[in-house]
N, C-alpha and C. Protein backbone atom coordinates (compact mmCIF):
# COMPACT_ATOMS: atom_id res chain seq x y z
N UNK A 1 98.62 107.42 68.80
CA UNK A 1 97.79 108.12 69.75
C UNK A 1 98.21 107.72 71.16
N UNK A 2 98.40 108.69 72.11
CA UNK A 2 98.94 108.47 73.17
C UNK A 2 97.85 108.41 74.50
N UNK A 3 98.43 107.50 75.15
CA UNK A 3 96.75 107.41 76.35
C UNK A 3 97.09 108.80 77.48
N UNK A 4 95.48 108.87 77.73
CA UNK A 4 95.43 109.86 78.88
C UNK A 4 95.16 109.42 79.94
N UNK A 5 95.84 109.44 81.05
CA UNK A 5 96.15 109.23 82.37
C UNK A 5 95.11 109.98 83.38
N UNK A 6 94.36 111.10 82.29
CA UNK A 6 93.11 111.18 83.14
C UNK A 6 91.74 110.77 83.11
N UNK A 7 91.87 109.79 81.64
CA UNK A 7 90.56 109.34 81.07
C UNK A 7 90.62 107.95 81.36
N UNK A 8 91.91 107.26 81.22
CA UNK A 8 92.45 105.83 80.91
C UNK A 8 93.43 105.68 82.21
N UNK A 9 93.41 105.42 83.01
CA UNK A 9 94.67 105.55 84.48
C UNK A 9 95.51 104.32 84.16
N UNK A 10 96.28 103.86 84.45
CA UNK A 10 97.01 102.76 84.62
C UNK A 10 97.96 102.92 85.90
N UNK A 11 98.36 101.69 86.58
CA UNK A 11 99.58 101.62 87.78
C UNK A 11 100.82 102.59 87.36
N UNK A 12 101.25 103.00 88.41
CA UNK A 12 101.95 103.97 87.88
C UNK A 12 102.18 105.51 87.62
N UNK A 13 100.76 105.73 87.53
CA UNK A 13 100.31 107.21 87.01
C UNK A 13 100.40 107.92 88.11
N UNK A 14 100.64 109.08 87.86
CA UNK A 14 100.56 110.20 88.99
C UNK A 14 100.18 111.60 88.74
N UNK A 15 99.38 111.79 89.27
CA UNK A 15 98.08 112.84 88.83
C UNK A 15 98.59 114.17 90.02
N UNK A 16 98.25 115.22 89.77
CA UNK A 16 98.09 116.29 90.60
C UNK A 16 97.28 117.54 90.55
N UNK A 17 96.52 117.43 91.40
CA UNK A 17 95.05 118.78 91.03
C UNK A 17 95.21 119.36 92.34
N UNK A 18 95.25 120.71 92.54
CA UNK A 18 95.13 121.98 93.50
C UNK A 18 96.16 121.23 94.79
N UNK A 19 97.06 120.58 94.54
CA UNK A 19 98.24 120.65 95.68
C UNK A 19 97.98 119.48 96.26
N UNK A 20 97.00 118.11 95.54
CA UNK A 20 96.44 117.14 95.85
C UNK A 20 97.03 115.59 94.73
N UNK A 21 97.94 114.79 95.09
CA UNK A 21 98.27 114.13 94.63
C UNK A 21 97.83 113.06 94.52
N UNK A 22 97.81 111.96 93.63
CA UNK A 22 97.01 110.61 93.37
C UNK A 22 98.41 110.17 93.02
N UNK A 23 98.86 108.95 93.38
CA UNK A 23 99.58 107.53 92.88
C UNK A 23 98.50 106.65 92.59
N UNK A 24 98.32 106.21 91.30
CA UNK A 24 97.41 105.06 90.94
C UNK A 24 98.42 103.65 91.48
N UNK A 25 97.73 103.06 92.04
CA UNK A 25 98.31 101.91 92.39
C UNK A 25 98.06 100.63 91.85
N UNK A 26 96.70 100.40 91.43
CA UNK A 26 95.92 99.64 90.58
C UNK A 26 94.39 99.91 90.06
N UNK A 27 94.10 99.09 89.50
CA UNK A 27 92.91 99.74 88.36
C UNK A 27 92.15 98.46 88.42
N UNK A 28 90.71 98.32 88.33
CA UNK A 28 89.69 97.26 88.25
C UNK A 28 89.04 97.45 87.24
N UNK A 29 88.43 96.23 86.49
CA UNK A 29 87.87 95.75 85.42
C UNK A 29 86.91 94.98 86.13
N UNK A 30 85.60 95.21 85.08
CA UNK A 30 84.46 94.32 84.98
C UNK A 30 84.73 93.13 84.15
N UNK A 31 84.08 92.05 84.06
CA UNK A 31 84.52 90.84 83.18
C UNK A 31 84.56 91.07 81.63
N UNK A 32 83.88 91.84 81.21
CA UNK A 32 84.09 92.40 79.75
C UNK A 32 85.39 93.34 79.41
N UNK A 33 86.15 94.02 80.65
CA UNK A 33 87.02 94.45 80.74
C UNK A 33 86.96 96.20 80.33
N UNK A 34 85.98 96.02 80.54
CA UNK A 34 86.06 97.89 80.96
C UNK A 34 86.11 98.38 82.48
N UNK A 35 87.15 99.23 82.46
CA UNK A 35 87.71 100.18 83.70
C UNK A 35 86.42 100.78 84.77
N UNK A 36 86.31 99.78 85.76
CA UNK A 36 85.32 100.30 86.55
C UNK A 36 85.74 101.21 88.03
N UNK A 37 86.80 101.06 88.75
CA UNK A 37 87.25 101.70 89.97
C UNK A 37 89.19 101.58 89.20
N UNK A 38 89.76 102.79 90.38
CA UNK A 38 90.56 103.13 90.30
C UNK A 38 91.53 103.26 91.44
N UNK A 39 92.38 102.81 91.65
CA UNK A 39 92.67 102.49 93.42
C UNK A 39 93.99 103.18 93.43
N UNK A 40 94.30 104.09 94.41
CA UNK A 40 95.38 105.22 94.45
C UNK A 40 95.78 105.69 95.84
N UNK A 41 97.04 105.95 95.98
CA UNK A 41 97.62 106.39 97.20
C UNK A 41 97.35 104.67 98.06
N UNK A 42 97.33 104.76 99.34
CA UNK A 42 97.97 103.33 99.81
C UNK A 42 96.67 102.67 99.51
N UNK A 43 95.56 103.30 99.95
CA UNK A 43 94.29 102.03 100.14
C UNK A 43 92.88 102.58 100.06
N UNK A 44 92.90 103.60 98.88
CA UNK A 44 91.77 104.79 98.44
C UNK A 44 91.61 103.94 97.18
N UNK A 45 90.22 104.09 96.88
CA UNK A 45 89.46 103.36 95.64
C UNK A 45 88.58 104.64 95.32
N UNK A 46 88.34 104.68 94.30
CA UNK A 46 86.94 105.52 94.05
C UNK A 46 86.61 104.87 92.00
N UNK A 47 85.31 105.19 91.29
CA UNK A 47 84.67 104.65 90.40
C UNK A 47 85.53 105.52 89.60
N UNK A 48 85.26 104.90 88.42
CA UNK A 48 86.28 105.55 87.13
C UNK A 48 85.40 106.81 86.94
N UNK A 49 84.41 107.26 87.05
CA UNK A 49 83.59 108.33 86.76
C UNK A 49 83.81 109.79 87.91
N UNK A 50 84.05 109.05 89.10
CA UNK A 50 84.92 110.19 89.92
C UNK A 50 86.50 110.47 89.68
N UNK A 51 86.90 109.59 89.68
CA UNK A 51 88.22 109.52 88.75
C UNK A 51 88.48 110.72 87.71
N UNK A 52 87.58 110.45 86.83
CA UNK A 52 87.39 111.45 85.24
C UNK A 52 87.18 112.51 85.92
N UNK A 53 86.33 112.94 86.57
CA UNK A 53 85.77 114.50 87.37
C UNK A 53 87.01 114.63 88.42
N UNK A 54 87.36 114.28 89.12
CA UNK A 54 88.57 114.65 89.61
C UNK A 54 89.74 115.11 88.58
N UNK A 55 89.84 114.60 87.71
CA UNK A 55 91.43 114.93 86.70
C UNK A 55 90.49 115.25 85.68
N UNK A 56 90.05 116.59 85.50
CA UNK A 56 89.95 117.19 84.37
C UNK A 56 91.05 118.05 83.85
N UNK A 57 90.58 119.33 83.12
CA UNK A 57 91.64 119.69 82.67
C UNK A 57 92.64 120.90 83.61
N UNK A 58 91.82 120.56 84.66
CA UNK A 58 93.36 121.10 86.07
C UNK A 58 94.11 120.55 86.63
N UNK A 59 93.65 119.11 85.72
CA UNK A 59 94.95 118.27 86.40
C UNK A 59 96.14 117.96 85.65
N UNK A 60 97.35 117.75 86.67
CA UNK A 60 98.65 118.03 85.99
C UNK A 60 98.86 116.41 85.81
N UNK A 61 99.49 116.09 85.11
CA UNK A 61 100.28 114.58 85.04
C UNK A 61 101.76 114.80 84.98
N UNK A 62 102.09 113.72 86.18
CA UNK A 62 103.37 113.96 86.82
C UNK A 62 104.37 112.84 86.27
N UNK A 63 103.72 111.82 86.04
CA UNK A 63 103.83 110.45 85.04
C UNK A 63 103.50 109.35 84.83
């Protein structure tokens, strides 16, 4: 099973929705280690739950 880059982000990833690009740059964890913020382009953060609503299924993955 292969991960999704719009549910699951990791460093690396590169997302694209309506002519709007994301570079994930790094990713934050709570101490139990679930994915709480998502940090992209030079110094943009937003919660994994805007994250998910941003990259639905109009978003392209670039890699």
């Amino acid at each position: 099973m292969s991960r999704d880059p719009r549910k699951q982000p990791q460093q690396g990833d590169v997302l694209r929705r309506f002519g709007v690009t994301r570079h994930v740059t790094g990713v934050l964890q709570n101490q139990r280690g679930t994915l709480t913020h998502v940090q992209f382009n030079q110094d943009q953060q937003t919660t994994i739950s805007a994250w998910r609503s941003w990259a639905n299924q109009d978003c392209e993955v670039l890699g």
